[in-house]
Every structure is written in C-alpha cells, then in structure tokens.
C-alpha atoms as a PDB file:
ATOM      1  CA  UNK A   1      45.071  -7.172 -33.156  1.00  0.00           C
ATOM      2  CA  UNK A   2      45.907 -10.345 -31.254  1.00  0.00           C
ATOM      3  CA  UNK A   3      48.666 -11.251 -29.431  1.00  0.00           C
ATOM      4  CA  UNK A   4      48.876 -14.730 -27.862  1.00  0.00           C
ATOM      5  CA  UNK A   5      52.698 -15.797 -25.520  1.00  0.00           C
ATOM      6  CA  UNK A   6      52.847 -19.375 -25.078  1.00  0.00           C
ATOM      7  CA  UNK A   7      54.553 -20.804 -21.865  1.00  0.00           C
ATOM      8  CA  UNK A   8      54.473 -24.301 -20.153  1.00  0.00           C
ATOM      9  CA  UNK A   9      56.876 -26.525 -22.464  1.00  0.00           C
ATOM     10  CA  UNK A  10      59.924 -28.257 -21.130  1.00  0.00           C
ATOM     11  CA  UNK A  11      61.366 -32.068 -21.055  1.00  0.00           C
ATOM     12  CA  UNK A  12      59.204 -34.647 -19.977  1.00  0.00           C
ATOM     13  CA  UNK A  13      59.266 -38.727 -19.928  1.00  0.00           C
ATOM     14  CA  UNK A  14      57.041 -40.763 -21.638  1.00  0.00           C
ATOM     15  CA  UNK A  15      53.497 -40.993 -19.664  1.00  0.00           C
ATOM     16  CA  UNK A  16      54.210 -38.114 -17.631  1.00  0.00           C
ATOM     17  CA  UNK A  17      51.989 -34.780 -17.657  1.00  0.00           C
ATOM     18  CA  UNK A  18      52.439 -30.787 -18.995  1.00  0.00           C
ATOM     19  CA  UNK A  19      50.025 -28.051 -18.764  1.00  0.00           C
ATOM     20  CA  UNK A  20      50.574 -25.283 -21.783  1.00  0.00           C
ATOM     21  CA  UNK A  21      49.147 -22.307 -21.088  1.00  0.00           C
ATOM     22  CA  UNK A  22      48.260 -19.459 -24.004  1.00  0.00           C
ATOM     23  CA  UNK A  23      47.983 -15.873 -22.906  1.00  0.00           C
ATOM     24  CA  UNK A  24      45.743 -13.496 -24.924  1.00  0.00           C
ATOM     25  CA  UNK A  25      45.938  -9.473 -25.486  1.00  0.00           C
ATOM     26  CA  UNK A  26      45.055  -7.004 -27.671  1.00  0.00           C
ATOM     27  CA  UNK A  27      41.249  -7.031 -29.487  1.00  0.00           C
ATOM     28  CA  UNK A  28      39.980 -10.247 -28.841  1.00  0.00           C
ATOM     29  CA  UNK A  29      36.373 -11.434 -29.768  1.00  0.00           C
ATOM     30  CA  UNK A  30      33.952 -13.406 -28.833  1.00  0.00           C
ATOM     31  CA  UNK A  31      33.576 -15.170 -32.173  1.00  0.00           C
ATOM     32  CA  UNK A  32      36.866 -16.574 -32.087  1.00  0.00           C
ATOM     33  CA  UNK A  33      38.539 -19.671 -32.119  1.00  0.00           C
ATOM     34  CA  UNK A  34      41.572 -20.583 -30.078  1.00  0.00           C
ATOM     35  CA  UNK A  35      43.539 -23.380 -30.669  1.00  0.00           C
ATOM     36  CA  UNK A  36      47.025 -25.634 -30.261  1.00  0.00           C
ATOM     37  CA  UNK A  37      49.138 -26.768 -32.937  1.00  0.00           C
ATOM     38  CA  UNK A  38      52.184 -28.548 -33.325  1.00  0.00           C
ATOM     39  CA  UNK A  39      55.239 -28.654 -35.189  1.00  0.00           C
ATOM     40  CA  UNK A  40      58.006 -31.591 -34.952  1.00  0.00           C
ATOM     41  CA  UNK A  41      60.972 -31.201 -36.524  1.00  0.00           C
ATOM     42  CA  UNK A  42      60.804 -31.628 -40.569  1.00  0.00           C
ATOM     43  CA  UNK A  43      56.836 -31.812 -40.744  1.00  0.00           C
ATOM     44  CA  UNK A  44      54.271 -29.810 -41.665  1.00  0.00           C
ATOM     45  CA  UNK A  45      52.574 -27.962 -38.667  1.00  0.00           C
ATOM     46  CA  UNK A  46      49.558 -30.139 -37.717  1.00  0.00           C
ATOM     47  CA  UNK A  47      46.293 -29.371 -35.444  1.00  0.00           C
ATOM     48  CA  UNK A  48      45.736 -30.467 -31.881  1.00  0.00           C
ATOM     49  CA  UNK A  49      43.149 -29.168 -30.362  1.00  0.00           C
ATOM     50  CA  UNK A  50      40.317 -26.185 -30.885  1.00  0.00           C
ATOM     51  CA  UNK A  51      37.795 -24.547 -28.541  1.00  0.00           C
ATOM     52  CA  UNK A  52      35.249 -21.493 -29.612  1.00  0.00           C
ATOM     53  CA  UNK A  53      36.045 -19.348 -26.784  1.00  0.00           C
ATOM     54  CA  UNK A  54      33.167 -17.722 -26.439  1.00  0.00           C
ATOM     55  CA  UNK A  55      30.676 -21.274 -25.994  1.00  0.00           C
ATOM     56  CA  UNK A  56      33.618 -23.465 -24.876  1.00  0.00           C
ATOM     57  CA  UNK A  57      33.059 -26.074 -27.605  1.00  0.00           C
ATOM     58  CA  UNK A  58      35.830 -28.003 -28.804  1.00  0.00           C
ATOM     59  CA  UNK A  59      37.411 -30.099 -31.535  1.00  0.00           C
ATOM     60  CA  UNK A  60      40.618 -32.690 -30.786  1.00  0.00           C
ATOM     61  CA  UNK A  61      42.970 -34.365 -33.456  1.00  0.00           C
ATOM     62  CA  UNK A  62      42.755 -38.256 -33.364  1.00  0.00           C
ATOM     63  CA  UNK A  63      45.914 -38.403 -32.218  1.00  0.00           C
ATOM     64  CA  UNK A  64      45.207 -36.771 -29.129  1.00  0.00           C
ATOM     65  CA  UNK A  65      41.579 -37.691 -27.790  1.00  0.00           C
ATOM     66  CA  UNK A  66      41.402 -38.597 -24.503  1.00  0.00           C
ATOM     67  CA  UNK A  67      44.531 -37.808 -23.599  1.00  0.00           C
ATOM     68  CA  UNK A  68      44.753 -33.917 -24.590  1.00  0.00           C
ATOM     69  CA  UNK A  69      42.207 -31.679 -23.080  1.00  0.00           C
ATOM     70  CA  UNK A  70      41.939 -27.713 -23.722  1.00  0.00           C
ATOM     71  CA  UNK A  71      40.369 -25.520 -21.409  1.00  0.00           C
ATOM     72  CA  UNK A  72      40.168 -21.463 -20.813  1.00  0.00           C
ATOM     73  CA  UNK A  73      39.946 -18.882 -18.467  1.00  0.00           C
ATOM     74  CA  UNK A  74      37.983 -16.012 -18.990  1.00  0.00           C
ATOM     75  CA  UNK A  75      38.828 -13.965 -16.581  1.00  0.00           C
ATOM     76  CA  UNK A  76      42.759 -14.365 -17.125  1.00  0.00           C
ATOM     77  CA  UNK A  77      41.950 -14.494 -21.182  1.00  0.00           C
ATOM     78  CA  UNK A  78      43.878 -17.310 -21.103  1.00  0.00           C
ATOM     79  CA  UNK A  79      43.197 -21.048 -22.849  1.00  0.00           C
ATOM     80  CA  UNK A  80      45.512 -24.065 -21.773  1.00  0.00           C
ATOM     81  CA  UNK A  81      46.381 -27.465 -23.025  1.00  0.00           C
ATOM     82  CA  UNK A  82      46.276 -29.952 -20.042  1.00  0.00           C
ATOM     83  CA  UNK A  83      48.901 -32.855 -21.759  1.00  0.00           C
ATOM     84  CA  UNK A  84      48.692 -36.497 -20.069  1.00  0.00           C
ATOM     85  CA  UNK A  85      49.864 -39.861 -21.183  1.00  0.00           C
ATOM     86  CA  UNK A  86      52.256 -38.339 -23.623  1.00  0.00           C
ATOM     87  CA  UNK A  87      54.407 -40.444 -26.068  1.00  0.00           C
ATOM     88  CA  UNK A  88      57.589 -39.678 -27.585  1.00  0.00           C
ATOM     89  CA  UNK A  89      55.699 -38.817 -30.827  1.00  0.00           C
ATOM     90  CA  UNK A  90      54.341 -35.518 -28.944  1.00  0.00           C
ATOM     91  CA  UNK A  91      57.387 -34.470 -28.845  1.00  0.00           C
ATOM     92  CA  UNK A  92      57.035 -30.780 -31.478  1.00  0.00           C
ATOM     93  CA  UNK A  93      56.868 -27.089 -30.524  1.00  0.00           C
ATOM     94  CA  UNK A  94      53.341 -26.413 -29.959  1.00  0.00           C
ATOM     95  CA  UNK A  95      51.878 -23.259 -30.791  1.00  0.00           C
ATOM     96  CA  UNK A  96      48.886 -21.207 -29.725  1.00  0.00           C
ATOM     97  CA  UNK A  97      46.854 -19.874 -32.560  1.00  0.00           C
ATOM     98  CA  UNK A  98      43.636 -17.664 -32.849  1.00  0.00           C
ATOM     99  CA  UNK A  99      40.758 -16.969 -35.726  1.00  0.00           C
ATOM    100  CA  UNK A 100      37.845 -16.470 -36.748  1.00  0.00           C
ATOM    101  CA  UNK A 101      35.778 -20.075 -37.396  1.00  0.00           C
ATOM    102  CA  UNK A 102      32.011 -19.593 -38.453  1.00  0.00           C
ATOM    103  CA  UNK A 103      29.671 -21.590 -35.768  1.00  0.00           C
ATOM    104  CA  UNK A 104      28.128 -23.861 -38.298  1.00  0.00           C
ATOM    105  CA  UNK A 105      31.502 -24.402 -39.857  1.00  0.00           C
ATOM    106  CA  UNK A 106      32.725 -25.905 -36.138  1.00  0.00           C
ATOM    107  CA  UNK A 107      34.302 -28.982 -37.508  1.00  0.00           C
ATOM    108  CA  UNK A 108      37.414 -30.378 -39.316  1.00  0.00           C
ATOM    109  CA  UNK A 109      37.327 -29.097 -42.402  1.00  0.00           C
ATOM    110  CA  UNK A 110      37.244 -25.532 -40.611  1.00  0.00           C
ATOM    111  CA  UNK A 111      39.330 -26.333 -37.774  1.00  0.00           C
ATOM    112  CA  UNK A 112      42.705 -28.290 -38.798  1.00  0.00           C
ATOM    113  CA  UNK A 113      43.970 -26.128 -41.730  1.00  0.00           C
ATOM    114  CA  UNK A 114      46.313 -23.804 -40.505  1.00  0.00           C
ATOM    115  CA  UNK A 115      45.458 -21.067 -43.144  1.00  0.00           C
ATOM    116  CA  UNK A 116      42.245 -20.080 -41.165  1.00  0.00           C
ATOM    117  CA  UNK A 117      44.308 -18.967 -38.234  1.00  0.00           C
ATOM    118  CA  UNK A 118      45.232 -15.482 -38.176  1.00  0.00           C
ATOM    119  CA  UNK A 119      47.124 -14.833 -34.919  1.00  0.00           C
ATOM    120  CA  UNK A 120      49.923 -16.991 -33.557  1.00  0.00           C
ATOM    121  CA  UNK A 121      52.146 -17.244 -30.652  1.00  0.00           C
ATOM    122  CA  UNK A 122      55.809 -17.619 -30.714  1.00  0.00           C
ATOM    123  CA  UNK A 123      55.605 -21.449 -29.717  1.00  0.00           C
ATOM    124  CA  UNK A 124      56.752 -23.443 -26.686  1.00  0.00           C
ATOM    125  CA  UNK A 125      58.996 -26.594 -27.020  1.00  0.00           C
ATOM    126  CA  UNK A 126      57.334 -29.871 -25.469  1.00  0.00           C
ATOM    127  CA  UNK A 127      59.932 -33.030 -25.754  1.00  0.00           C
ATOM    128  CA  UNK A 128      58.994 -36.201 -24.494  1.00  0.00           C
ATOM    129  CA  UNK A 129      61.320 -38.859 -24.251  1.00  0.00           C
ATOM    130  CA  UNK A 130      61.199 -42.294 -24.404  1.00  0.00           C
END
C-alpha cells in the first residue's frame, strides 16, 4: 500500500552534516507513523527517530537527541532526517519505515520495535568517518 525511496546518504567526516530525505506513495494515512532506522554492519536494526505524520509529534533515540531532527513535508509527502554533529558510530544504512502507532501508545515501547513497522524503504548508506 506504501511505498517509501530513501535518498540523501553518502560519505561524510566526523561533525559534518546530511539531510535524508524519505519519499512516500501509494495509500498513505493520516494515522501513520513515519520513521528512520538504522542498520550498521553486524547489528540488529535499531530506531532513530519517529514523527506521527499527521500531528507532527515525534520520538528520538538517546543516541541521537539534539543532534538528529526529523521533519516532513506535506505537500511533497515527504519526511526527512536533518543529521548534524555526526560521529563515526552513525555510520549504518538508514532506512525509512512507515506504520500504524495508536496515539496514546506514542512512546517507546510503541515506537523502537521494528515489528510495528509495516512499510520500508530500500535504505540509504550514511558513513561517517573519523
């Protein structure tokens, strides 16, 4: 129902800035979440960052807070991830991912498994080096 193209990754130094952007298609709603996750090589895929798109509320990993911020664009159906300050340990493929999160359920426990996405883009490589 939901298509979603990452695009924005490339090879960066350490402290230096990247904007990913995630393009949306197909049946999108209002009541669903979009969101940024990451995958470095040999680890588990882990969360970044969520927004509701509909409200524009959002949810950011630890890891990431104040230095990550996502964003969208209704009128391009797009959502971005505006990257600054980045460390070596950003380096991962980060991928775009969409679903369906319940608005009193807006949290952690709802928001950083990856089992309660449902749509996912193809990824974008981000590598930061040191």
């Amino acid at each position: 129902q939901v298509q979603l193209v990452e695009s924005g990754g490339g090879l960066v130094q350490a402290g230096s800035s990247l904007r990913l952007s995630c393009a949306a298609s197909g049946r999108t709603c209002s009541s669903c979440a979009m969101a940024w996750f990451r995958q470095a090589p040999g680890k588990e895929r882990e969360f970044v960052a969520a927004m509701r798109y509909s409200t524009g509320s959002t949810y950011y990993a630890d890891s990431v807070k104040g230095r990550f911020t996502i964003s969208r664009d209704n009128t391009k159906n797009t959502v971005s991830l505006q990257m600054n300050s980045l460390k070596p340990e950003d380096t991962a493929v980060y991928y775009c991912a969409a679903g369906t999160i319940r608005t009193t359920a807006w949290g952690s426990s709802s928001l950083i498994p990856v089992g309660n996405y449902d749509y996912w883009g193809q990824g974008t490589q981000v590598t930061v080096s040191s």
